[in-house]
C-alpha atoms as a PDB file:
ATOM      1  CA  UNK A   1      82.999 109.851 102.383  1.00  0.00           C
ATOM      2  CA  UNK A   2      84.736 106.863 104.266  1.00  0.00           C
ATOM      3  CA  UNK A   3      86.894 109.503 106.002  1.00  0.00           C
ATOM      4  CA  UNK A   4      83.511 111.411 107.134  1.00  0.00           C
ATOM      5  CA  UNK A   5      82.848 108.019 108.663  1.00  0.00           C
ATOM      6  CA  UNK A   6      85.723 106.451 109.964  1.00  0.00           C
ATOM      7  CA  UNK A   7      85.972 109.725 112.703  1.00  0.00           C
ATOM      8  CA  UNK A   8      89.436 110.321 111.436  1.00  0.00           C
ATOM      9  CA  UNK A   9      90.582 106.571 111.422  1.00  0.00           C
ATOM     10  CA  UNK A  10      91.447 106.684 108.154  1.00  0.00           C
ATOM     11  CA  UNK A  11      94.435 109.357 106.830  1.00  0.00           C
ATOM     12  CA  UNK A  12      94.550 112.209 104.624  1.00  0.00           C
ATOM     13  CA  UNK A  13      96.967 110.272 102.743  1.00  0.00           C
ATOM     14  CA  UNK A  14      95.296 106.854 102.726  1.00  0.00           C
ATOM     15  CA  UNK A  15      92.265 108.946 100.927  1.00  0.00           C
ATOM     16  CA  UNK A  16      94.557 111.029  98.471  1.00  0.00           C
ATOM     17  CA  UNK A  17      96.025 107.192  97.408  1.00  0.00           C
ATOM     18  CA  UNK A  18      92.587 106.072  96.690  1.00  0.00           C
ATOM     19  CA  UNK A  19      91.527 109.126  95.392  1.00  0.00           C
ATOM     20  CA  UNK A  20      94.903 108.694  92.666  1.00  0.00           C
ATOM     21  CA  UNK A  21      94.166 104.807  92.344  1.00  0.00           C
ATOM     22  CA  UNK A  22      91.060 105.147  91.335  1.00  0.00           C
ATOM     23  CA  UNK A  23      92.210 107.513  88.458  1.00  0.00           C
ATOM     24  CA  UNK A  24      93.874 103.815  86.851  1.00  0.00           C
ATOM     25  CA  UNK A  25      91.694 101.529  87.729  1.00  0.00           C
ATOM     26  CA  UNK A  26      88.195 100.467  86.708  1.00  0.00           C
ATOM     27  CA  UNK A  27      85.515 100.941  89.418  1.00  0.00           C
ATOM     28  CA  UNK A  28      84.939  97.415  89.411  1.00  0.00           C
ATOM     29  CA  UNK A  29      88.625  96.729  90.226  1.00  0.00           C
ATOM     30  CA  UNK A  30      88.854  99.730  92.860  1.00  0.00           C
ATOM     31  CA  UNK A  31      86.014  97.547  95.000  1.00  0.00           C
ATOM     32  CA  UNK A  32      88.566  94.752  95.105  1.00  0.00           C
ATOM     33  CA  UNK A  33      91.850  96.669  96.187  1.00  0.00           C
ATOM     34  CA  UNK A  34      90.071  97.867  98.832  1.00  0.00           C
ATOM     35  CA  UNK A  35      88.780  94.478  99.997  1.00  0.00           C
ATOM     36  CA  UNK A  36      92.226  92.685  99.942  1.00  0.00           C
ATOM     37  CA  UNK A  37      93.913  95.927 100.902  1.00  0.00           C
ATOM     38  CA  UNK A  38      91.674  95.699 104.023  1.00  0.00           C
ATOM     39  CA  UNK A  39      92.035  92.331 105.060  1.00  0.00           C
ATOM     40  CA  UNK A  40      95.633  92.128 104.838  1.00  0.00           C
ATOM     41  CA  UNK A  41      95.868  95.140 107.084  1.00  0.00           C
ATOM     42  CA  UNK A  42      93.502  93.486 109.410  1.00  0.00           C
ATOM     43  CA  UNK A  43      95.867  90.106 109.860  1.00  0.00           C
ATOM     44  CA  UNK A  44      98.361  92.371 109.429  1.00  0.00           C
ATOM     45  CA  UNK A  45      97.025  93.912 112.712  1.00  0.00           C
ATOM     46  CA  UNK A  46      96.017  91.163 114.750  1.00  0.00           C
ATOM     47  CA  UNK A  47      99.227  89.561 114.243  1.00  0.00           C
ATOM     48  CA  UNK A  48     100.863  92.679 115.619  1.00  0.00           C
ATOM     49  CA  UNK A  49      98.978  92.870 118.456  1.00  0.00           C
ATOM     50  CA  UNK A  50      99.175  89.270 119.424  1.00  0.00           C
ATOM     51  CA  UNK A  51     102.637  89.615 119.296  1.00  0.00           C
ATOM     52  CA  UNK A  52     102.624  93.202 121.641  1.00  0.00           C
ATOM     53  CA  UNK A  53     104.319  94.932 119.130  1.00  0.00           C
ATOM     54  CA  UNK A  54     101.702  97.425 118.490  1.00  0.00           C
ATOM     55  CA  UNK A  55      98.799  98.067 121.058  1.00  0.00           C
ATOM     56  CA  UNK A  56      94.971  97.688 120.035  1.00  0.00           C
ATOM     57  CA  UNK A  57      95.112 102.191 120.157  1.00  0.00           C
ATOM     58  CA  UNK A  58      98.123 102.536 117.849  1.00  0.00           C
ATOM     59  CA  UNK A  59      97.605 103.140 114.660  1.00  0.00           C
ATOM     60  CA  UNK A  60      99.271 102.027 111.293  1.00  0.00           C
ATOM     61  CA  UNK A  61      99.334 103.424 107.827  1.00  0.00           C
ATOM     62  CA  UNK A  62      96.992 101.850 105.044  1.00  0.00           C
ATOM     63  CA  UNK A  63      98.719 103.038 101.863  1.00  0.00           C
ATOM     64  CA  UNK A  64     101.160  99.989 101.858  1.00  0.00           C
ATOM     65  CA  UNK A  65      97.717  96.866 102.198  1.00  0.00           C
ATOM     66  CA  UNK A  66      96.106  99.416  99.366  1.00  0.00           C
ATOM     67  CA  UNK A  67      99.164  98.944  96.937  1.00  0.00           C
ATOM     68  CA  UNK A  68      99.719  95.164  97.592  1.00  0.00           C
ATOM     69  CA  UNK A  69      95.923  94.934  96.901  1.00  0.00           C
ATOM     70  CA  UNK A  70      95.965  96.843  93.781  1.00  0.00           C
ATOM     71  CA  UNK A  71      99.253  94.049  92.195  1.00  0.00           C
ATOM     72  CA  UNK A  72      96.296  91.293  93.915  1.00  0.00           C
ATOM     73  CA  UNK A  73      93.654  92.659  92.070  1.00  0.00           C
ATOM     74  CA  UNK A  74      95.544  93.497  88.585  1.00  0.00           C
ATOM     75  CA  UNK A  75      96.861  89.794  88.718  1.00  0.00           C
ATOM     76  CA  UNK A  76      93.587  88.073  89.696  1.00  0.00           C
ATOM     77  CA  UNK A  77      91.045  90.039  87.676  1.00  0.00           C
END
């Protein structure tokens, strides 16, 4: 559904991990990878672009923030 929506923002592949994540993790849990996942892309992002490394139409892969905020969430909850 959040592909549907996000006009093809977010990748085939960035669904397909989510898809597999949530297949080991609770729901409750899969609400909070995606939170963390998503806001450590997002400073990920504006630090990249406040540096001109990356321009605000360039896109970056969301697989990586997803797995960093699945190890957040199995740690904190």
């Amino acid at each position: 559904m959040m592909y549907a929506i996000s006009r093809k923002g977010l990748g085939e592949g960035d669904v397909k991990f989510m898809a597999a994540t949530g297949l080991f993790v609770t729901i409750n849990k899969i609400l909070g990878v995606m939170l963390y996942g998503s806001i450590l892309a997002a400073l990920t992002g504006g630090i990249l672009i406040l540096t001109k490394r990356i321009g605000r139409k360039d896109t970056m892969p969301l697989a990586p923030f997803l797995y960093i905020g699945i190890i957040i969430t199995e740690l904190l909850l």
